[in-house]
PDB file of N, CA and C in Angstrom:
ATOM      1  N   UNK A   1     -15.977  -8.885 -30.175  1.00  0.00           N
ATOM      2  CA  UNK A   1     -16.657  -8.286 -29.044  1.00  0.00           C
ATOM      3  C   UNK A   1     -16.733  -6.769 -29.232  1.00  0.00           C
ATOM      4  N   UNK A   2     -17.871  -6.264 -28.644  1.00  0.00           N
ATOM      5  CA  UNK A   2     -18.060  -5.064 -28.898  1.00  0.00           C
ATOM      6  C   UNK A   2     -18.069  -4.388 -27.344  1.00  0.00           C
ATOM      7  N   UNK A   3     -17.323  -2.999 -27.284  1.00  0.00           N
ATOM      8  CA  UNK A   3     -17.397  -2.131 -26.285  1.00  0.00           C
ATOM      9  C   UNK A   3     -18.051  -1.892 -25.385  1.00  0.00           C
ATOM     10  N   UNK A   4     -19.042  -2.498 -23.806  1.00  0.00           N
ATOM     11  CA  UNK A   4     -20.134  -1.537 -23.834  1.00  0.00           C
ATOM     12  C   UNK A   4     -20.280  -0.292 -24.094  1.00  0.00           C
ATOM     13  N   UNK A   5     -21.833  -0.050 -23.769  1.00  0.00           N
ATOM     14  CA  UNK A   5     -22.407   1.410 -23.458  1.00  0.00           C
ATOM     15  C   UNK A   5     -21.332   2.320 -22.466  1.00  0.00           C
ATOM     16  N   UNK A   6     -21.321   1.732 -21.337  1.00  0.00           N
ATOM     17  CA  UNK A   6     -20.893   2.623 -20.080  1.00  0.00           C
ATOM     18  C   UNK A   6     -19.324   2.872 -20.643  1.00  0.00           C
ATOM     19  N   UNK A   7     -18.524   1.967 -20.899  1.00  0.00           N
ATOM     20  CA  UNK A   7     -16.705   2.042 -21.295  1.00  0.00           C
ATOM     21  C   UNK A   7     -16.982   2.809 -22.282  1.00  0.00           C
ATOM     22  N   UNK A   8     -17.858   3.127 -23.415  1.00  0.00           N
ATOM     23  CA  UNK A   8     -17.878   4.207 -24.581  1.00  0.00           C
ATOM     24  C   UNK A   8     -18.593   5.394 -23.871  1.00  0.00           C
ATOM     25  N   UNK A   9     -18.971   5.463 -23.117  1.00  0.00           N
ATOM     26  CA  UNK A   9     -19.432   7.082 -22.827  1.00  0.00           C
ATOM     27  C   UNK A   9     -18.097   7.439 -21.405  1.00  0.00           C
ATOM     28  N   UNK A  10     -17.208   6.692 -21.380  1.00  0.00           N
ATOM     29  CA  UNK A  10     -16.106   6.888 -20.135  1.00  0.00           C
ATOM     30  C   UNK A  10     -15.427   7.401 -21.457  1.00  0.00           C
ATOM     31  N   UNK A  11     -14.806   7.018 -22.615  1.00  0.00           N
ATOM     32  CA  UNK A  11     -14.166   7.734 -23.254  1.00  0.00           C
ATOM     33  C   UNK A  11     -14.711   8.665 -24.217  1.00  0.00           C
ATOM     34  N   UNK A  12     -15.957   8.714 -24.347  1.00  0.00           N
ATOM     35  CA  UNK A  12     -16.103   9.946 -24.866  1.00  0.00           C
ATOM     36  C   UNK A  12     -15.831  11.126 -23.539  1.00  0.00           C
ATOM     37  N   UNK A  13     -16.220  10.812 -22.591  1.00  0.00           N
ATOM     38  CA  UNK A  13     -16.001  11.481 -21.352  1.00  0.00           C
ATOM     39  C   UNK A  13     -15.096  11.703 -21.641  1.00  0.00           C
ATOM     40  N   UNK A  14     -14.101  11.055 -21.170  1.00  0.00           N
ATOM     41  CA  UNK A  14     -11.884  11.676 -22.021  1.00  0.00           C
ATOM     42  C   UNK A  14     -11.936  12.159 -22.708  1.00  0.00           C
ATOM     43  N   UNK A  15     -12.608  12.399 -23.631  1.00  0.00           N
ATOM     44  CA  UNK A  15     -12.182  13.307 -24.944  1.00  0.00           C
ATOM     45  C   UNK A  15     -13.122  14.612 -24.511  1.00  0.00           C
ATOM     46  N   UNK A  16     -13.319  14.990 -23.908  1.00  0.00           N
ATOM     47  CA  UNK A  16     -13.905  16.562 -23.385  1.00  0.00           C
ATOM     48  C   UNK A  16     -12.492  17.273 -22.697  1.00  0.00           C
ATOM     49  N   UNK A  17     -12.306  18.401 -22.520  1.00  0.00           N
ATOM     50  CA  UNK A  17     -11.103  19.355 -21.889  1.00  0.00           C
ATOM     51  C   UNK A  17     -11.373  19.523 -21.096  1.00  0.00           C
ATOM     52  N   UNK A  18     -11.308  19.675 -19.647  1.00  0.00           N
ATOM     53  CA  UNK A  18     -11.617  20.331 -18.615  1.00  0.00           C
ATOM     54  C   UNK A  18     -10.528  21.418 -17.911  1.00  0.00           C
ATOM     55  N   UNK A  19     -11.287  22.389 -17.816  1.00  0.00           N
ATOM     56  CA  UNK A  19      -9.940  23.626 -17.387  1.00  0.00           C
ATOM     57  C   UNK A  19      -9.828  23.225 -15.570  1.00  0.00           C
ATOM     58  N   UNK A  20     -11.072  22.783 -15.217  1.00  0.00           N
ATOM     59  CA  UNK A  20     -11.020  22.250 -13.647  1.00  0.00           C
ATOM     60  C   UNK A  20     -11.054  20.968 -13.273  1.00  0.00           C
ATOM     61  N   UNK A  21     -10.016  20.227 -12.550  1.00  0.00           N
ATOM     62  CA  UNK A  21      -9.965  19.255 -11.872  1.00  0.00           C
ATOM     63  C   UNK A  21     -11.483  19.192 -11.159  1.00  0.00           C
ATOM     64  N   UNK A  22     -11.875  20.048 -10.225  1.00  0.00           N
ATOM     65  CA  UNK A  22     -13.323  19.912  -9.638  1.00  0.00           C
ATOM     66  C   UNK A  22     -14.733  19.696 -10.279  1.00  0.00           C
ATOM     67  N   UNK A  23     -14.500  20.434 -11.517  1.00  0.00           N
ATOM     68  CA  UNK A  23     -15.860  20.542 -12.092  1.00  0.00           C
ATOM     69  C   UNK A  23     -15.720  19.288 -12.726  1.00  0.00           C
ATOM     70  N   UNK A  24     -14.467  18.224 -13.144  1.00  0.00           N
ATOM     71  CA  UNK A  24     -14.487  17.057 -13.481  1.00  0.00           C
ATOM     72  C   UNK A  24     -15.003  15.900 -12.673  1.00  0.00           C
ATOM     73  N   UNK A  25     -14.498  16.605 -11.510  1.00  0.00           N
ATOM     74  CA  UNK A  25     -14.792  15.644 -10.399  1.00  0.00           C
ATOM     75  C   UNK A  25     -16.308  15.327  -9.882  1.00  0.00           C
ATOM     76  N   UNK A  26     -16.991  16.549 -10.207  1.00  0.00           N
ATOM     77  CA  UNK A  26     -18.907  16.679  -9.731  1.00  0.00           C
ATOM     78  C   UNK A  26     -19.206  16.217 -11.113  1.00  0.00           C
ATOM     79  N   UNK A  27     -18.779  16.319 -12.219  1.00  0.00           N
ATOM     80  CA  UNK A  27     -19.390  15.548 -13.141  1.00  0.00           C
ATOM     81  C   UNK A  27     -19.599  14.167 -13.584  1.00  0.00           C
ATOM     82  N   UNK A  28     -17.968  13.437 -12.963  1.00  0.00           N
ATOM     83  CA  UNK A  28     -17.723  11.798 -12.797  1.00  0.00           C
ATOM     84  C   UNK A  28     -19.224  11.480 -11.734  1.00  0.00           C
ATOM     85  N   UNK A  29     -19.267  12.327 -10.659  1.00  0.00           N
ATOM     86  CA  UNK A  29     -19.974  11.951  -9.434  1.00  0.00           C
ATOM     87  C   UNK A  29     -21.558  11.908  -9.842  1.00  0.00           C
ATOM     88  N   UNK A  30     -22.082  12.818 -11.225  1.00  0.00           N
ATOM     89  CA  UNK A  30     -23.659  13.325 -11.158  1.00  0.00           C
ATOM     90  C   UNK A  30     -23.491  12.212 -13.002  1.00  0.00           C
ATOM     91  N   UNK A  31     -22.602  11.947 -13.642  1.00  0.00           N
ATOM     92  CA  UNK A  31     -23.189  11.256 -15.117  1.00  0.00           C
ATOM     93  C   UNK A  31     -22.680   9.663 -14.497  1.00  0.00           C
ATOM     94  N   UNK A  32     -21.857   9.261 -13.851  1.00  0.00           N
ATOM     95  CA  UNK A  32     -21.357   8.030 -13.705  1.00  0.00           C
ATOM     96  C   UNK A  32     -21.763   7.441 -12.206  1.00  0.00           C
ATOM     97  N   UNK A  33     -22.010   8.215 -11.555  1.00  0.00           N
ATOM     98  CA  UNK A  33     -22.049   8.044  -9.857  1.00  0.00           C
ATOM     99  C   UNK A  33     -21.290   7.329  -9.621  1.00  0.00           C
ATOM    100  N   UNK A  34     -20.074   7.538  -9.877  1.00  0.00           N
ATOM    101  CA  UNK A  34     -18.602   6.709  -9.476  1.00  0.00           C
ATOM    102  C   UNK A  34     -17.464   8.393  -8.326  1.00  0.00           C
ATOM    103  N   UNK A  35     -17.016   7.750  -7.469  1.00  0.00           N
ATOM    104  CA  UNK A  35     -16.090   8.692  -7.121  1.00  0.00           C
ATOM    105  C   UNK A  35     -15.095   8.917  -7.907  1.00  0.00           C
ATOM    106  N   UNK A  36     -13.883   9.884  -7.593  1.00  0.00           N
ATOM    107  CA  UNK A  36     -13.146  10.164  -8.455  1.00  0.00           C
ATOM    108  C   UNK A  36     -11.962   9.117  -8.616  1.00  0.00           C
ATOM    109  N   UNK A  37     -12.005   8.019  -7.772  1.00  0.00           N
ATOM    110  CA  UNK A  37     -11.035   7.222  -7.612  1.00  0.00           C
ATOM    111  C   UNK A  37     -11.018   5.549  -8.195  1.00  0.00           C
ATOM    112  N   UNK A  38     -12.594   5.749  -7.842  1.00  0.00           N
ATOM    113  CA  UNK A  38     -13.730   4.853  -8.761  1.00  0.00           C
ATOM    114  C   UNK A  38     -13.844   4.793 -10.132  1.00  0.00           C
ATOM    115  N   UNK A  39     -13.543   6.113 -10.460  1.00  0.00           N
ATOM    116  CA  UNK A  39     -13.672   6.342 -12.209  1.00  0.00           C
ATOM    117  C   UNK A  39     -12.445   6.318 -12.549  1.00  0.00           C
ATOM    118  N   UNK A  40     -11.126   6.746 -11.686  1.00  0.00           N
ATOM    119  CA  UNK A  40      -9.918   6.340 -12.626  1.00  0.00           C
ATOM    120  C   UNK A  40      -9.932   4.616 -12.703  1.00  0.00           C
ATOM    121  N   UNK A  41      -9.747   4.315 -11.658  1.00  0.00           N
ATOM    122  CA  UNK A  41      -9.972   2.491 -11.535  1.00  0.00           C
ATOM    123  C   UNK A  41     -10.650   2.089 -13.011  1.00  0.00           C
ATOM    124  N   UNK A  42     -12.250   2.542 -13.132  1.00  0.00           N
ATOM    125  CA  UNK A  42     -12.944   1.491 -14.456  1.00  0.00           C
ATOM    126  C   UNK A  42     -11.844   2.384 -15.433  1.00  0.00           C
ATOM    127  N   UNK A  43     -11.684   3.611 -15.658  1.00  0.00           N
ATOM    128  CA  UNK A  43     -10.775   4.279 -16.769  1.00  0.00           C
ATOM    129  C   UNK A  43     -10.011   3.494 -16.923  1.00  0.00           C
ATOM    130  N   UNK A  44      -9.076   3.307 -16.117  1.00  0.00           N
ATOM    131  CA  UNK A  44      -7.611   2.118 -15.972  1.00  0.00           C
ATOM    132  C   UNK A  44      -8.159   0.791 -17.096  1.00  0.00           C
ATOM    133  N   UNK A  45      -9.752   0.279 -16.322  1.00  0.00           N
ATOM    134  CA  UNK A  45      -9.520  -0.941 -16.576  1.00  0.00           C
ATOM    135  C   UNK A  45      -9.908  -1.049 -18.117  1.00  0.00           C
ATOM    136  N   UNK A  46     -10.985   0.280 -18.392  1.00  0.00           N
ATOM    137  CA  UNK A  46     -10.553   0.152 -20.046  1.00  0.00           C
ATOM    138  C   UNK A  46     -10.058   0.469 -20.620  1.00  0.00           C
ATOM    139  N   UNK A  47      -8.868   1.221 -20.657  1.00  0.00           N
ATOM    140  CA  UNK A  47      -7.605   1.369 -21.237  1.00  0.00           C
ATOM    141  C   UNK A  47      -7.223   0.332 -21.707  1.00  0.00           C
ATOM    142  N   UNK A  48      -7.160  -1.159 -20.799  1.00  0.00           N
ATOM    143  CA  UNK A  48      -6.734  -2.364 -21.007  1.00  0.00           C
ATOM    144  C   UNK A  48      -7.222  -3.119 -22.106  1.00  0.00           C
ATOM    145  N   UNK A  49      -8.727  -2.727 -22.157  1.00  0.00           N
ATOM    146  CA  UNK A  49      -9.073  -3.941 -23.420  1.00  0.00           C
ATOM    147  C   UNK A  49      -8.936  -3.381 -25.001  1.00  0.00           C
ATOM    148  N   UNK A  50      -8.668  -4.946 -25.506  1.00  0.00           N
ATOM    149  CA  UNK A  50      -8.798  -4.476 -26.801  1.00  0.00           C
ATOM    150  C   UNK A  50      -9.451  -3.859 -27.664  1.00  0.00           C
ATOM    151  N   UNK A  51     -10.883  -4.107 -27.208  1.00  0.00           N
ATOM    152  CA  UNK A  51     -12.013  -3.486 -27.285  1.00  0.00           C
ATOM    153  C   UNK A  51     -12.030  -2.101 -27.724  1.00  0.00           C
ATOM    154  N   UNK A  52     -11.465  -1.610 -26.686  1.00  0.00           N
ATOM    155  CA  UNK A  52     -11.232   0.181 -26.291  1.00  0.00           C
ATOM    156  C   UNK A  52     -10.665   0.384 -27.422  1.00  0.00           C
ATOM    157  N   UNK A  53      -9.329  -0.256 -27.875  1.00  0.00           N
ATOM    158  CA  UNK A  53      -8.289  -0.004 -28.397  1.00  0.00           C
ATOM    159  C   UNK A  53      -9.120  -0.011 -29.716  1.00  0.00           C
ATOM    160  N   UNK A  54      -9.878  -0.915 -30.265  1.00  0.00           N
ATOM    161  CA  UNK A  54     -10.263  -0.561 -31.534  1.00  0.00           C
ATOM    162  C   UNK A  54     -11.518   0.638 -31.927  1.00  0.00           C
ATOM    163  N   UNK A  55     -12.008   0.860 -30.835  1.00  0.00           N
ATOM    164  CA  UNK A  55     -13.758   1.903 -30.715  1.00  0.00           C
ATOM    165  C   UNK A  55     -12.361   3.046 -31.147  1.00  0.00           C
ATOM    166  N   UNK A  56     -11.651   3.201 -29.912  1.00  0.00           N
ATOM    167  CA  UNK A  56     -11.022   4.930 -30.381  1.00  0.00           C
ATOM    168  C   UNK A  56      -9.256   4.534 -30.468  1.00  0.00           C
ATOM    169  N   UNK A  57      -8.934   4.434 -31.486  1.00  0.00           N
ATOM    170  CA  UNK A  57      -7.260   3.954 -31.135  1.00  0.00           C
ATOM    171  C   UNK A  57      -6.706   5.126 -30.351  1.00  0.00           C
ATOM    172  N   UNK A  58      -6.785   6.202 -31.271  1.00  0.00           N
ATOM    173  CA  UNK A  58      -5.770   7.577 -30.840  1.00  0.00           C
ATOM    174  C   UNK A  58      -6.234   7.787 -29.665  1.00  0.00           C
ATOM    175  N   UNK A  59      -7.613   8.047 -29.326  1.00  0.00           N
ATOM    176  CA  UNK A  59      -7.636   8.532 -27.838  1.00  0.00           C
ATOM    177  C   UNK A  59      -7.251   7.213 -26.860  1.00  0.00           C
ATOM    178  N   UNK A  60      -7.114   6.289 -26.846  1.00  0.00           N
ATOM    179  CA  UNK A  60      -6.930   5.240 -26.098  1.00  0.00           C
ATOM    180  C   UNK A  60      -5.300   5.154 -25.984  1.00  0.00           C
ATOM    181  N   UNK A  61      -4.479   4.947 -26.933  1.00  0.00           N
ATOM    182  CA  UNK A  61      -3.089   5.168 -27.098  1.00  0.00           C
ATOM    183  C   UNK A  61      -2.375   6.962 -26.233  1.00  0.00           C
ATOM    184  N   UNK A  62      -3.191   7.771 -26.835  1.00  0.00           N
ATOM    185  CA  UNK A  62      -2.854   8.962 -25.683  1.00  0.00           C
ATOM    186  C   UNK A  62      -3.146   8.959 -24.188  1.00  0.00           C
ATOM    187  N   UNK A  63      -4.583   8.394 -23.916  1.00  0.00           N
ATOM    188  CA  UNK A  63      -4.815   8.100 -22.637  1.00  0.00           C
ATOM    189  C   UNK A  63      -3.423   7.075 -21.853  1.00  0.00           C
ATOM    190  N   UNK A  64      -3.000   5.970 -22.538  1.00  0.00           N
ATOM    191  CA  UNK A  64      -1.973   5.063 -22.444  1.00  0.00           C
ATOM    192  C   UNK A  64      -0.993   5.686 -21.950  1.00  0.00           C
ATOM    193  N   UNK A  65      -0.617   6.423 -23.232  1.00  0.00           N
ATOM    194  CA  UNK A  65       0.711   7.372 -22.814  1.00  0.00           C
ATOM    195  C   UNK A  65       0.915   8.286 -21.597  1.00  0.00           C
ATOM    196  N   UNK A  66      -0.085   9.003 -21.569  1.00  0.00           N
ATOM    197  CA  UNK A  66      -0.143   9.578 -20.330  1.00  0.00           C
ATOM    198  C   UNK A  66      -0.184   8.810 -18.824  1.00  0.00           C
ATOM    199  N   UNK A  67      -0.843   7.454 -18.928  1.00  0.00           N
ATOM    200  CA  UNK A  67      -1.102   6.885 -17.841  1.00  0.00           C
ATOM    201  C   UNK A  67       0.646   6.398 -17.235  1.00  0.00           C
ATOM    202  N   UNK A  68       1.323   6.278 -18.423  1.00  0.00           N
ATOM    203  CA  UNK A  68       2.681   5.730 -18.416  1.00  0.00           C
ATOM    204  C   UNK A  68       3.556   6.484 -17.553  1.00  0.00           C
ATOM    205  N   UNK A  69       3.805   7.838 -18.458  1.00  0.00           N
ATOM    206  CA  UNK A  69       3.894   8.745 -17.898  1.00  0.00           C
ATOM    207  C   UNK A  69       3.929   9.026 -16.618  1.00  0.00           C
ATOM    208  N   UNK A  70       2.821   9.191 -15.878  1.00  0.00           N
ATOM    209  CA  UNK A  70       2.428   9.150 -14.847  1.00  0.00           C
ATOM    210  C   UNK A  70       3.319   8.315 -13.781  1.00  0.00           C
ATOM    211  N   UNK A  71       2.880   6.882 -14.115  1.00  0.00           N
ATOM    212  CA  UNK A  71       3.781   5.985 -13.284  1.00  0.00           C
ATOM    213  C   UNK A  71       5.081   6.240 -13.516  1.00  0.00           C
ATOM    214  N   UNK A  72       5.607   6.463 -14.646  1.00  0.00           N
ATOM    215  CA  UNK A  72       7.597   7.062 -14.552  1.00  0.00           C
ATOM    216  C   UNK A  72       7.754   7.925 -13.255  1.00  0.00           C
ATOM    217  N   UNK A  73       6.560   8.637 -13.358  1.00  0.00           N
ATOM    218  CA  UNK A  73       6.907   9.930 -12.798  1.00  0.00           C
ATOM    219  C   UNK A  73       7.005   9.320 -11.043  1.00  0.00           C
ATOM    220  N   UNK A  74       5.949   9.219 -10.851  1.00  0.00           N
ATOM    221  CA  UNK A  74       5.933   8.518  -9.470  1.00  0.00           C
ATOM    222  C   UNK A  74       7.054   7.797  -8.935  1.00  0.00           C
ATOM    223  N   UNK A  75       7.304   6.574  -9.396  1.00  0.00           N
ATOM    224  CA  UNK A  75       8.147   5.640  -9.495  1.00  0.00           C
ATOM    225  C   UNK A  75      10.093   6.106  -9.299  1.00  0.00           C
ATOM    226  N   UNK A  76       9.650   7.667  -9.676  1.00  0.00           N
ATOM    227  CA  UNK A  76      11.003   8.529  -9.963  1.00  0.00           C
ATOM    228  C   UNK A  76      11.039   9.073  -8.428  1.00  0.00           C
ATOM    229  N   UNK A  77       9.824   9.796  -8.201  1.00  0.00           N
ATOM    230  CA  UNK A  77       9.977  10.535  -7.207  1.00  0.00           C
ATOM    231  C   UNK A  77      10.136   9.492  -5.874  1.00  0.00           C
ATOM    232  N   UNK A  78       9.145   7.910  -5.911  1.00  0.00           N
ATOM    233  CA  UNK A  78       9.478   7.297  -4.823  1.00  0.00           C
ATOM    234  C   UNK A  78      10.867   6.884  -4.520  1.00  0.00           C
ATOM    235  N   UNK A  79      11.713   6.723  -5.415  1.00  0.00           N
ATOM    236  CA  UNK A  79      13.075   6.134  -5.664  1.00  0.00           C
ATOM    237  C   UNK A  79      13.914   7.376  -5.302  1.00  0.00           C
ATOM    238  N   UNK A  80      13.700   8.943  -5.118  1.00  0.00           N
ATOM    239  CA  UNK A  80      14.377   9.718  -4.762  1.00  0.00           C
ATOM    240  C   UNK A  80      14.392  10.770  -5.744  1.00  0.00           C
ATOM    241  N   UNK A  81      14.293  10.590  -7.267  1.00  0.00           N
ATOM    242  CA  UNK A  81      14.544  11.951  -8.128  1.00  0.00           C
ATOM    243  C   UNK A  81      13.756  12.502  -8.013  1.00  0.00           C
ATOM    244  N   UNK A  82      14.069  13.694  -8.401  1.00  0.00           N
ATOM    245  CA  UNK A  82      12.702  14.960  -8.632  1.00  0.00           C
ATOM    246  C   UNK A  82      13.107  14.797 -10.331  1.00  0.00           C
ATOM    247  N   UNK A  83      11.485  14.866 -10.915  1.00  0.00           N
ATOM    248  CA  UNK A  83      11.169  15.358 -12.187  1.00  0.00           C
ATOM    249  C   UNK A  83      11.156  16.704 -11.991  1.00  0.00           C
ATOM    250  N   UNK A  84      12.191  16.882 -13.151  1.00  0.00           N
ATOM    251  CA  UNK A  84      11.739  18.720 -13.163  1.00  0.00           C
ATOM    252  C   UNK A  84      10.223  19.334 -14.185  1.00  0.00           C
TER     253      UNK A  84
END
């Protein structure tokens, strides 16, 4: 199986830098017309396939990591620790 169109231009999307959270956010909204909550969701859901995993390993495995990340972090702070 091959990748679509839309899940390969979401990670080429990831692989751009953005110095602003906002200007990321009007851009998800004007190339994807997804909200910003909308686009992590499909992001999420292709992270998951294998698919993804073979179009871009490294960026898919970093995206991973970070997503991980993330949930430690949360998961820390709901339970009571502070991450420093």
């Amino acid at each position: 199986m091959t990748l679509p169109a839309q899940d390969r231009a979401v990670l080429a999307f990831e692989r751009l830098r953005w110095k602003n959270r906002g200007a990321k956010d009007t851009a998800v909204l004007v190339l994807f017309g997804m909200s910003w909550p909308a686009y992590v969701q499909t992001l999420h859901s292709i992270l998951d396939k294998p698919e993804a995993l073979e179009y871009d390993a490294e960026l898919v495995n970093r995206l991973r990591r970070l997503r991980e990340a993330r949930r430690r972090d949360r998961s820390a702070r709901v339970a009571g620790f502070e991450i420093p």
